[in-house]
N, C-alpha and C. Protein backbone atom coordinates (compact mmCIF):
# COMPACT_ATOMS: atom_id res chain seq x y z
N UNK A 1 -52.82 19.92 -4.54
CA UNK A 1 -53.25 19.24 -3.34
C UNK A 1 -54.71 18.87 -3.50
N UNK A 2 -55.22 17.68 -3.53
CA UNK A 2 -56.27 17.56 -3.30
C UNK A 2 -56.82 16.83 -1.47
N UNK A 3 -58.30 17.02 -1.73
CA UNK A 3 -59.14 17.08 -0.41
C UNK A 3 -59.98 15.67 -0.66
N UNK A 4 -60.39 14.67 0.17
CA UNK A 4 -60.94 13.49 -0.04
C UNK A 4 -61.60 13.27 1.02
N UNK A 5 -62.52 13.37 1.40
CA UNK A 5 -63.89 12.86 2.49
C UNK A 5 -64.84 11.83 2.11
N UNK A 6 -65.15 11.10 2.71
CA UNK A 6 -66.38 9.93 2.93
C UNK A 6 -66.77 9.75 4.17
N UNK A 7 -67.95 8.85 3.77
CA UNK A 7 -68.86 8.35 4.79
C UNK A 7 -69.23 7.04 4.67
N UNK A 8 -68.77 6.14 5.87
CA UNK A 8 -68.80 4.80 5.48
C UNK A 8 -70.19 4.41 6.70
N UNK A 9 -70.97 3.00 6.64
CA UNK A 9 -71.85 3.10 7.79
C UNK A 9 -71.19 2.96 8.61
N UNK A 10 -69.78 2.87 9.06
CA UNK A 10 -69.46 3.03 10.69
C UNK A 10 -67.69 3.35 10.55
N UNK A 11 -67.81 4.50 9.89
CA UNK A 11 -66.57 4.95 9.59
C UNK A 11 -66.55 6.66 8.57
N UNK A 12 -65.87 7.11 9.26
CA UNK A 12 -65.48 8.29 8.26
C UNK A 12 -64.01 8.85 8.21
N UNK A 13 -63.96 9.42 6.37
CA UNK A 13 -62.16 9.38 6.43
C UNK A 13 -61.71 10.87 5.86
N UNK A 14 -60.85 10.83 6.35
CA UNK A 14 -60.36 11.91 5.57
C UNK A 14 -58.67 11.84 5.10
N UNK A 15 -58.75 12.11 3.58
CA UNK A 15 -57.50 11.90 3.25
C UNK A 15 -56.87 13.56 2.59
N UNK A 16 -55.71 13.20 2.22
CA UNK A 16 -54.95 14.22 1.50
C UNK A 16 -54.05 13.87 0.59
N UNK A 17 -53.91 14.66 -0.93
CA UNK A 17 -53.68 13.86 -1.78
C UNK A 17 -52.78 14.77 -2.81
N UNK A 18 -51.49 14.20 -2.85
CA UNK A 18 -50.80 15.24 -3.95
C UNK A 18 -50.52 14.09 -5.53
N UNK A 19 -50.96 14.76 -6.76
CA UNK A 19 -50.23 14.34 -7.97
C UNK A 19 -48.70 14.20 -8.02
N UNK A 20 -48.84 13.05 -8.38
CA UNK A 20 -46.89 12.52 -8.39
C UNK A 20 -46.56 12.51 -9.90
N UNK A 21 -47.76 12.31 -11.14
CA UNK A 21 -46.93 12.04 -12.37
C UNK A 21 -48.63 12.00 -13.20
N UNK A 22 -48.70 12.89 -14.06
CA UNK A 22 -50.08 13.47 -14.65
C UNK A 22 -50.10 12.71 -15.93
N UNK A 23 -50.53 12.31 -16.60
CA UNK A 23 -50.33 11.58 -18.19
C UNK A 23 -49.53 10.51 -18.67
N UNK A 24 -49.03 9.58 -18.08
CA UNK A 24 -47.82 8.83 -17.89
C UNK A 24 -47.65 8.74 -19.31
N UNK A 25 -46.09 8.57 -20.18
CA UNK A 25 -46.02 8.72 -21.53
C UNK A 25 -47.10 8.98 -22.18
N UNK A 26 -48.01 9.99 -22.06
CA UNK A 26 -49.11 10.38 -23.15
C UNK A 26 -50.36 9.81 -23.08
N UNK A 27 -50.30 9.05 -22.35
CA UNK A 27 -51.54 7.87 -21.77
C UNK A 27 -52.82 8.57 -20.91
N UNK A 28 -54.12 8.32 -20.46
CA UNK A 28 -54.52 8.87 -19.57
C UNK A 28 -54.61 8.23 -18.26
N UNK A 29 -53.14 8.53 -17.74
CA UNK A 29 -53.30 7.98 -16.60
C UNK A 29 -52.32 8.57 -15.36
N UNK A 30 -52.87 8.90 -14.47
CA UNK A 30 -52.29 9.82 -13.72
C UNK A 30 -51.78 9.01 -12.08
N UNK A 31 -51.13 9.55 -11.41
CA UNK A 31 -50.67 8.90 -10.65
C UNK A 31 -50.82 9.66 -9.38
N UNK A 32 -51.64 9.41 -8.08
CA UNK A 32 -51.53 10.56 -7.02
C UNK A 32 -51.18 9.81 -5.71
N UNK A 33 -50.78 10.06 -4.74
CA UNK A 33 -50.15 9.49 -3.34
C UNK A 33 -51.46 10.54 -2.67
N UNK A 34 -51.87 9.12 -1.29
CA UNK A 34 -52.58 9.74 -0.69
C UNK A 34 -52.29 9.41 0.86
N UNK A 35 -52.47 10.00 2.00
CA UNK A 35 -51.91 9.70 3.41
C UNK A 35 -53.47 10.21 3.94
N UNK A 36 -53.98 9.36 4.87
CA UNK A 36 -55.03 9.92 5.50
C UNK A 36 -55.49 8.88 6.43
N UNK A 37 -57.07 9.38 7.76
CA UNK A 37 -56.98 9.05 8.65
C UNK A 37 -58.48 8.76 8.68
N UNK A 38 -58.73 7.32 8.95
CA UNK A 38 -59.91 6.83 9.30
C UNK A 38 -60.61 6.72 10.12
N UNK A 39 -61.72 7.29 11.08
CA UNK A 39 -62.10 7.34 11.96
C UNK A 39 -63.26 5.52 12.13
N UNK A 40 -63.19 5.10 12.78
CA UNK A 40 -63.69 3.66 13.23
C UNK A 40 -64.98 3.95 14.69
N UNK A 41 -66.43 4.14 14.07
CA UNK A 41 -67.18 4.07 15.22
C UNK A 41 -67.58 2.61 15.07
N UNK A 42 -66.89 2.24 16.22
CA UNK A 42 -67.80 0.75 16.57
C UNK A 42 -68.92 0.68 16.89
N UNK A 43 -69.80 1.41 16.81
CA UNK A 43 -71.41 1.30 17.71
C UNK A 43 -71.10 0.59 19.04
N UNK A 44 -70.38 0.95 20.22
CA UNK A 44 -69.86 0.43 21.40
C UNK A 44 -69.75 -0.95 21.20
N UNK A 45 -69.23 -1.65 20.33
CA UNK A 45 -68.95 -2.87 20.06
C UNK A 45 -67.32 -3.30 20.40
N UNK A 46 -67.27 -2.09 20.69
CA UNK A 46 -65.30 -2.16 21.47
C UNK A 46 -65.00 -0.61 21.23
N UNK A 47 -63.95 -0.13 21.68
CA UNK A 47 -64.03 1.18 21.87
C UNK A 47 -63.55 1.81 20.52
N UNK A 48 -63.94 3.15 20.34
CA UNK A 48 -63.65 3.58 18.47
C UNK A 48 -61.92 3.79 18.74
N UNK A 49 -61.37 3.71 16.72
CA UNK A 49 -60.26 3.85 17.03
C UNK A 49 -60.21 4.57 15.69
N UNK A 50 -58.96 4.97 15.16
CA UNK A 50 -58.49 5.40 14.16
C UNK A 50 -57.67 4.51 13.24
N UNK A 51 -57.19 4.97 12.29
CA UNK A 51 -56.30 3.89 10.91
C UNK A 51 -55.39 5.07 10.51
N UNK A 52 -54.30 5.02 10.30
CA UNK A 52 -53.97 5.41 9.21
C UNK A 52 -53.44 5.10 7.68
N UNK A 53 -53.47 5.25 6.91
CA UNK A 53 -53.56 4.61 5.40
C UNK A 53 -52.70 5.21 4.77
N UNK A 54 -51.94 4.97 3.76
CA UNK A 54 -50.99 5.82 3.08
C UNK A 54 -51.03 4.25 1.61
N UNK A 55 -50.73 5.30 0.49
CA UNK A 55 -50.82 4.51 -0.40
C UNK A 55 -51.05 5.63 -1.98
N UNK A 56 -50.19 5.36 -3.02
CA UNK A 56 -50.81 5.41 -4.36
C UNK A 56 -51.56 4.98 -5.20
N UNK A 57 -52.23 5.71 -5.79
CA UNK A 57 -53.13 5.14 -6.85
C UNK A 57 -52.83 5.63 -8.27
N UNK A 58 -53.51 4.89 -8.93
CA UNK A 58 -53.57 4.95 -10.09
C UNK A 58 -54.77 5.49 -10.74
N UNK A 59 -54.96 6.51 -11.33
CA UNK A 59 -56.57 7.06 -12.29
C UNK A 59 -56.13 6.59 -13.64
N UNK A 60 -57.06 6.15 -13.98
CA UNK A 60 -57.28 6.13 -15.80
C UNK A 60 -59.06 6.49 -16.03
N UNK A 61 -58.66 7.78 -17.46
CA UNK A 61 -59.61 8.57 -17.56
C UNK A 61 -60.46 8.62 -18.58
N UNK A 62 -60.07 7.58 -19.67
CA UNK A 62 -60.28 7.57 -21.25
C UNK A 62 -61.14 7.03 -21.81
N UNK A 63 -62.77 7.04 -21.59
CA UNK A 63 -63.70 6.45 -21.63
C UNK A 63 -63.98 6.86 -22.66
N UNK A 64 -64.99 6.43 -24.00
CA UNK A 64 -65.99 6.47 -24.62
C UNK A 64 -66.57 8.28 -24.54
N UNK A 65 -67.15 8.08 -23.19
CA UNK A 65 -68.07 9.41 -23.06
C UNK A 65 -67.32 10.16 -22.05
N UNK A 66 -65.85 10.48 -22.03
CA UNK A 66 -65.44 11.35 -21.64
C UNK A 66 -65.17 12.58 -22.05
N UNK A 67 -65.76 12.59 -23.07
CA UNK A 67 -65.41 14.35 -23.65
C UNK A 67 -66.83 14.63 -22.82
N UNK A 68 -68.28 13.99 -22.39
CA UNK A 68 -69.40 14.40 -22.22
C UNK A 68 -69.66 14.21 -20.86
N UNK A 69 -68.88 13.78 -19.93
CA UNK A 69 -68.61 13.34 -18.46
C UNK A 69 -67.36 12.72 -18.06
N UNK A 70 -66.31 13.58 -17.58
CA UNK A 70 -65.10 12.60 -17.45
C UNK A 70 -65.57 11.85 -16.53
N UNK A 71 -64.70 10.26 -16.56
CA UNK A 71 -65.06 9.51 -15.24
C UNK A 71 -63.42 8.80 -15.50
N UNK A 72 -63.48 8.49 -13.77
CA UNK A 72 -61.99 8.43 -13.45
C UNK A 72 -62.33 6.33 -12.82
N UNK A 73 -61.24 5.58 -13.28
CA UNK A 73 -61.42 4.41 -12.79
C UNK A 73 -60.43 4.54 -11.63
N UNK A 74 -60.54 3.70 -10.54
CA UNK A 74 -59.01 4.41 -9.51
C UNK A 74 -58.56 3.24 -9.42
N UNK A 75 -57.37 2.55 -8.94
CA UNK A 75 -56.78 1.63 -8.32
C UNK A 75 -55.73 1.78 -7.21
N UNK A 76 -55.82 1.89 -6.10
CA UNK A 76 -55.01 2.34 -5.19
C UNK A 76 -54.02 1.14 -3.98
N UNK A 77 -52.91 1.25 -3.69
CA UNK A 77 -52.48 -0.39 -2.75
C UNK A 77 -51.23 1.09 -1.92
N UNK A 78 -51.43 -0.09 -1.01
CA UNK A 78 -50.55 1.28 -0.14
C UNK A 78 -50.26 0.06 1.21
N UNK A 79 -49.94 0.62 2.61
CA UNK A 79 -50.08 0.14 4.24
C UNK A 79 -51.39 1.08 4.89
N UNK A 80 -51.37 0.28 5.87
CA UNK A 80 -52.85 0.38 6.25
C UNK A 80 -52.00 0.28 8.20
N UNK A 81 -52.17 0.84 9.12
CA UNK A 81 -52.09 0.97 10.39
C UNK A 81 -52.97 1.48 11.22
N UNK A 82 -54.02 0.58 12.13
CA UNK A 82 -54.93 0.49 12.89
C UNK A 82 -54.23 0.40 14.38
N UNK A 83 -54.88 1.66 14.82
CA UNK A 83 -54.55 2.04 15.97
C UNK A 83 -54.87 0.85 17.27
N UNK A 84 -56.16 0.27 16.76
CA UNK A 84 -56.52 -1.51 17.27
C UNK A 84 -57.65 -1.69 15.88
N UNK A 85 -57.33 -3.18 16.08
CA UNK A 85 -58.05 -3.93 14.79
C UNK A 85 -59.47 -3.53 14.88
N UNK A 86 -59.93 -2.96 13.70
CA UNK A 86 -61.40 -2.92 13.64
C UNK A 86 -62.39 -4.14 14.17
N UNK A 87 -63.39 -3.77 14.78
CA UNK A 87 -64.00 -4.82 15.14
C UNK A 87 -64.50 -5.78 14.11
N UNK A 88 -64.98 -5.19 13.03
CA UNK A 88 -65.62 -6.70 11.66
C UNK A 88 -64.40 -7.23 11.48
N UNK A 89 -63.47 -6.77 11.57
CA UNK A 89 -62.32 -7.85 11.41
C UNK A 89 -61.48 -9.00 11.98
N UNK A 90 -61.81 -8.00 13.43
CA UNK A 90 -61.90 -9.27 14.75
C UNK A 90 -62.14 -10.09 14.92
N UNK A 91 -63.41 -10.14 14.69
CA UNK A 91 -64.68 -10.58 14.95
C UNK A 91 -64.67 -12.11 13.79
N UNK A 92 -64.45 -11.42 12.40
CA UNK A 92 -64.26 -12.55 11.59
C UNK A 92 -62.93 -13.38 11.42
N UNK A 93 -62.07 -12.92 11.84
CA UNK A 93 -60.88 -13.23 12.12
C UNK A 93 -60.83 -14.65 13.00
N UNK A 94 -61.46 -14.02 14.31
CA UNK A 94 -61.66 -15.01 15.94
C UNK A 94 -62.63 -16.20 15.14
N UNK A 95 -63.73 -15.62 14.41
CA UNK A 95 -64.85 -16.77 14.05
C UNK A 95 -64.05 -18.18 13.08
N UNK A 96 -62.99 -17.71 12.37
CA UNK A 96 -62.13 -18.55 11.48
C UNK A 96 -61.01 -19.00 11.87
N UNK A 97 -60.58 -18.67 13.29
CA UNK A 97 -59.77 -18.93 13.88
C UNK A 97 -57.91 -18.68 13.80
N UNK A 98 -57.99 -17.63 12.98
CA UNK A 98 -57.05 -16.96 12.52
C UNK A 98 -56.78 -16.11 13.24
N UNK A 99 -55.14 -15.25 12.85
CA UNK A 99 -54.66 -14.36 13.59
C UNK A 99 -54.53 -12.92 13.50
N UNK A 100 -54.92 -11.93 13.74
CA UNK A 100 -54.88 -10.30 13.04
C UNK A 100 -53.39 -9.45 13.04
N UNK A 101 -53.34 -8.83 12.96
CA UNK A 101 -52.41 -7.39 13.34
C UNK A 101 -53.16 -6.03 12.47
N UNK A 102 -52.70 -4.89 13.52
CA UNK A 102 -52.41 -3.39 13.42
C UNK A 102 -51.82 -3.03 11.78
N UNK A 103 -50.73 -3.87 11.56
CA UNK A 103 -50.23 -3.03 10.01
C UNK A 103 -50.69 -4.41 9.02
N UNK A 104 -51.50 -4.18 7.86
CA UNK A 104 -51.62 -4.98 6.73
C UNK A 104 -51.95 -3.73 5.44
N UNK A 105 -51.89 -4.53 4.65
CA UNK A 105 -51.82 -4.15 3.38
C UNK A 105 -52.96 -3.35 2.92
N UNK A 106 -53.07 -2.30 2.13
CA UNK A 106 -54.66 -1.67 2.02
C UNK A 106 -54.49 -1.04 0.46
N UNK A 107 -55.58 -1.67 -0.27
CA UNK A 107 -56.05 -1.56 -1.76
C UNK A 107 -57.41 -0.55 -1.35
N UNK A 108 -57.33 0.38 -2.56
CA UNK A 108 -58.40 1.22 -2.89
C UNK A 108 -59.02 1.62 -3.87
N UNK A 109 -59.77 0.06 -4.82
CA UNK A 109 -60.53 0.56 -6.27
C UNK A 109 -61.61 1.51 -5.56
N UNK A 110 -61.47 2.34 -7.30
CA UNK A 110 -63.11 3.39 -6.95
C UNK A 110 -62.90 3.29 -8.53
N UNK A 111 -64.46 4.29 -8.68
CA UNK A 111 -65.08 4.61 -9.78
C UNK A 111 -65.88 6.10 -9.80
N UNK A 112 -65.13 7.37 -10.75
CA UNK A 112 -66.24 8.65 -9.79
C UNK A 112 -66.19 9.04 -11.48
N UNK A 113 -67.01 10.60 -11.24
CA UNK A 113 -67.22 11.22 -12.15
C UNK A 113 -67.39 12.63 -11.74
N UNK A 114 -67.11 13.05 -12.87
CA UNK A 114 -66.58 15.32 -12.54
C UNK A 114 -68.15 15.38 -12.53
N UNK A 115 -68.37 16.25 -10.98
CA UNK A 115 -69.66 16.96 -10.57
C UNK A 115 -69.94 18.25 -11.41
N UNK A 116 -68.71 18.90 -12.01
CA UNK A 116 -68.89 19.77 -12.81
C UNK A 116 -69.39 19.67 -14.51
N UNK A 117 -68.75 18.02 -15.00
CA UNK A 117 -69.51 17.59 -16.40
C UNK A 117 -70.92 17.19 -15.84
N UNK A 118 -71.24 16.81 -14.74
CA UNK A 118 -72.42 16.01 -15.00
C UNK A 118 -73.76 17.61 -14.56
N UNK A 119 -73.24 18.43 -13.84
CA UNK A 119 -73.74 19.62 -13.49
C UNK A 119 -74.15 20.63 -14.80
N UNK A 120 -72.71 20.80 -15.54
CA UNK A 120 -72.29 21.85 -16.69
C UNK A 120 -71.99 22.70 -15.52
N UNK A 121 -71.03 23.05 -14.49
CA UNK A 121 -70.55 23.86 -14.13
C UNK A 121 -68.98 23.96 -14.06
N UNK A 122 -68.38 24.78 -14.91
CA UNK A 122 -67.10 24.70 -14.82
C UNK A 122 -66.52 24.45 -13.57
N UNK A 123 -66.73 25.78 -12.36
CA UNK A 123 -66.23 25.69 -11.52
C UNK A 123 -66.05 24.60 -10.74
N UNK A 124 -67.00 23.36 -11.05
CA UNK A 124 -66.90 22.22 -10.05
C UNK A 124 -66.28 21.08 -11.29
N UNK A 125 -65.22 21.21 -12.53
CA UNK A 125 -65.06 20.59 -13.14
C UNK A 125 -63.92 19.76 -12.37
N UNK A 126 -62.78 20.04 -11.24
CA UNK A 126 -62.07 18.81 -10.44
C UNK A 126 -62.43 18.33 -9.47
N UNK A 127 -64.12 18.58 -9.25
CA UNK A 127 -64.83 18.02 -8.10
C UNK A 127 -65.21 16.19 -8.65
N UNK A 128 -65.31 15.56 -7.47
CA UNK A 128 -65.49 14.07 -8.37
C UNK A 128 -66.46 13.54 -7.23
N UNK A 129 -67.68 13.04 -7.81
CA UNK A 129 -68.36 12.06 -6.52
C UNK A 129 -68.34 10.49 -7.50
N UNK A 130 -68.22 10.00 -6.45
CA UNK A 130 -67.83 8.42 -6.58
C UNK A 130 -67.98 7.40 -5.56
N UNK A 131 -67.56 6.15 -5.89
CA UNK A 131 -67.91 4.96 -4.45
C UNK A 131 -66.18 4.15 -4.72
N UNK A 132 -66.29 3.52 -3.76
CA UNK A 132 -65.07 2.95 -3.36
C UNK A 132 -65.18 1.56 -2.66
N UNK A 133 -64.19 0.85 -2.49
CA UNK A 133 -63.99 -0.21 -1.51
C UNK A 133 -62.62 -0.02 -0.75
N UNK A 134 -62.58 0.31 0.36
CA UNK A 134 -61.98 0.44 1.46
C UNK A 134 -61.34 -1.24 2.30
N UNK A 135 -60.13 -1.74 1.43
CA UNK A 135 -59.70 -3.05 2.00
C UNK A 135 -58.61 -3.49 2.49
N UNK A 136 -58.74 -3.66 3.98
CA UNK A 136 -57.24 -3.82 4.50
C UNK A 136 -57.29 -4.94 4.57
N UNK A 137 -56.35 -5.87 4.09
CA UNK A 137 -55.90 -7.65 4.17
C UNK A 137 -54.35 -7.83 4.27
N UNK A 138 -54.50 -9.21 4.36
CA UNK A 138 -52.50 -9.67 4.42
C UNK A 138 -52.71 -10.23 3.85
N UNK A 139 -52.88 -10.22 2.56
CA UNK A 139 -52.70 -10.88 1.42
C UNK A 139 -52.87 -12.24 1.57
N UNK A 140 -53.44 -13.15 1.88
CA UNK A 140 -54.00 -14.45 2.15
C UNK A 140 -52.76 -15.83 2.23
N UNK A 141 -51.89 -14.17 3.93
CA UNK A 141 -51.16 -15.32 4.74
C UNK A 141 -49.84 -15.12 4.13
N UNK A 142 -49.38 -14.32 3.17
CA UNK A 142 -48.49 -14.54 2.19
C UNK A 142 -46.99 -13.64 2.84
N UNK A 143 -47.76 -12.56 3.88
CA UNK A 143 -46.63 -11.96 4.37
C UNK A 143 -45.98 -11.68 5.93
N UNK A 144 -44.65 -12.43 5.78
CA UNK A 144 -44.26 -12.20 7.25
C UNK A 144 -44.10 -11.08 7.63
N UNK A 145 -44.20 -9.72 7.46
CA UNK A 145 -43.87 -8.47 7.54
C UNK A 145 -45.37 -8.36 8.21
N UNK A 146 -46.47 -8.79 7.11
CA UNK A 146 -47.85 -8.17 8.18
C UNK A 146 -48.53 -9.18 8.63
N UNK A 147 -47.50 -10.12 9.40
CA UNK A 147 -47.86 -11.26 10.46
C UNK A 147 -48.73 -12.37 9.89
N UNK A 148 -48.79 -12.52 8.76
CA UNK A 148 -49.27 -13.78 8.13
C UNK A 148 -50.43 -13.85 8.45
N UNK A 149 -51.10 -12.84 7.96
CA UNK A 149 -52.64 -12.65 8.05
C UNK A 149 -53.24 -13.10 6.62
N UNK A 150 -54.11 -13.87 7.43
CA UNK A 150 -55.02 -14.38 6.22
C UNK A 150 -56.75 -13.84 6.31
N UNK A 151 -56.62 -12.88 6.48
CA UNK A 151 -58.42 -12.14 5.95
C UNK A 151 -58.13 -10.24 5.85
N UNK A 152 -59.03 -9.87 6.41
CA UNK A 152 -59.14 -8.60 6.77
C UNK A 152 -60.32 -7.52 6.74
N UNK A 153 -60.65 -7.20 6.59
CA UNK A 153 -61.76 -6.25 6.26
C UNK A 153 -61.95 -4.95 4.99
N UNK A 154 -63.15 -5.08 4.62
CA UNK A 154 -63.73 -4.07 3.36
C UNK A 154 -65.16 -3.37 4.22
N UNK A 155 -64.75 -2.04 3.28
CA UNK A 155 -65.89 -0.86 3.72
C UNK A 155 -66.30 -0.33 2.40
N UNK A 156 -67.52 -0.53 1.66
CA UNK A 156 -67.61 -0.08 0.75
C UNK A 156 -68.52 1.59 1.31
N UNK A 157 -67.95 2.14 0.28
CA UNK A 157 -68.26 3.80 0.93
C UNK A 157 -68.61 5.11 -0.56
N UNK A 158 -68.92 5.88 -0.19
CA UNK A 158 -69.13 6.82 -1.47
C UNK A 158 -68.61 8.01 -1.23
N UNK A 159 -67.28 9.02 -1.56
CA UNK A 159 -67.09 10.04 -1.45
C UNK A 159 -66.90 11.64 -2.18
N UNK A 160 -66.19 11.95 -1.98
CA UNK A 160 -66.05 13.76 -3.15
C UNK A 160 -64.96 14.12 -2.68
N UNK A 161 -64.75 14.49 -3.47
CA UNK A 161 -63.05 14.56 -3.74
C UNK A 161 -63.14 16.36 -4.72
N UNK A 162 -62.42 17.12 -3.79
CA UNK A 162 -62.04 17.96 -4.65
C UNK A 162 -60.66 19.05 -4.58
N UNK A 163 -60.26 19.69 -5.10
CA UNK A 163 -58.66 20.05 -5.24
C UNK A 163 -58.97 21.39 -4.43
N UNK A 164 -57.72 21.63 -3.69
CA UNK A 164 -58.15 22.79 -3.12
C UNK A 164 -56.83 24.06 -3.41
């Protein structure tokens, strides 16, 4: 089981995260499902709301200087459900004259590295700090399922991640 927290400037998340498939044929690349819940402070710009996110990713680990710092690349795509549409998304949405919804699509590249290689402390060797982009879209209009949305919103954010 792993533990996943961030801090976005007007958002904080917390996810939960189990390994589905560790090394895929021998490769370094691991596979984990994550379900978790976004907290949305609007700075009273409309009232705060929540998200919830669910989605797999993908790690690949096989860098150059990973015997001397592992670092993990992530790629993550999943559904994305907003309790009401974030306001930057509204907002740019209304300005382009386009239409929103509650469920669209949500991708999650990151880039981190073990707090324990970069420390030398074993004990924090499945700890990971890293940054991310946080992006819910409808794929630019492409799907009738998440109402033929053409934009959406990104939160770029930095978090730590560790197994518990």
């Amino acid at each position: 089981m792993r533990f996943f927290m961030q801090r976005a400037a007007a958002s904080s998340f917390r996810m939960m995260g189990k390994p589905f498939i560790k090394e895929v044929n021998g490769w370094p690349l691991d596979f984990v499902g994550y379900v978790g819940v976004l907290r949305h402070d609007e700075n009273d710009l409309q009232a705060n709301s929540l998200e919830l996110n669910a989605y797999m990713k993908a790690y690949y680990y096989s860098f150059p200087w990973s015997s001397r710092v592992n670092t993990r690349l992530g790629f993550g795509a999943g559904i994305s459900l907003a309790q009401r549409i974030p306001y930057v998304e509204m907002r740019d949405q209304v300005h382009r004259g386009r239409s929103t919804s509650k469920v669209l699509n949500y991708l999650d590249p990151t880039i981190d590295i073990s707090v324990g290689d970069l420390l030398g402390a074993r004990t924090l060797k499945d700890t990971y700090l890293g940054f991310g982009v946080s992006h819910r879209s409808g794929i630019f209009g492409s799907s009738r399922y998440l109402g033929n949305v053409n934009g959406g919103s990104n939160y770029i954010y930095s978090y730590l991640e560790w197994q518990m």
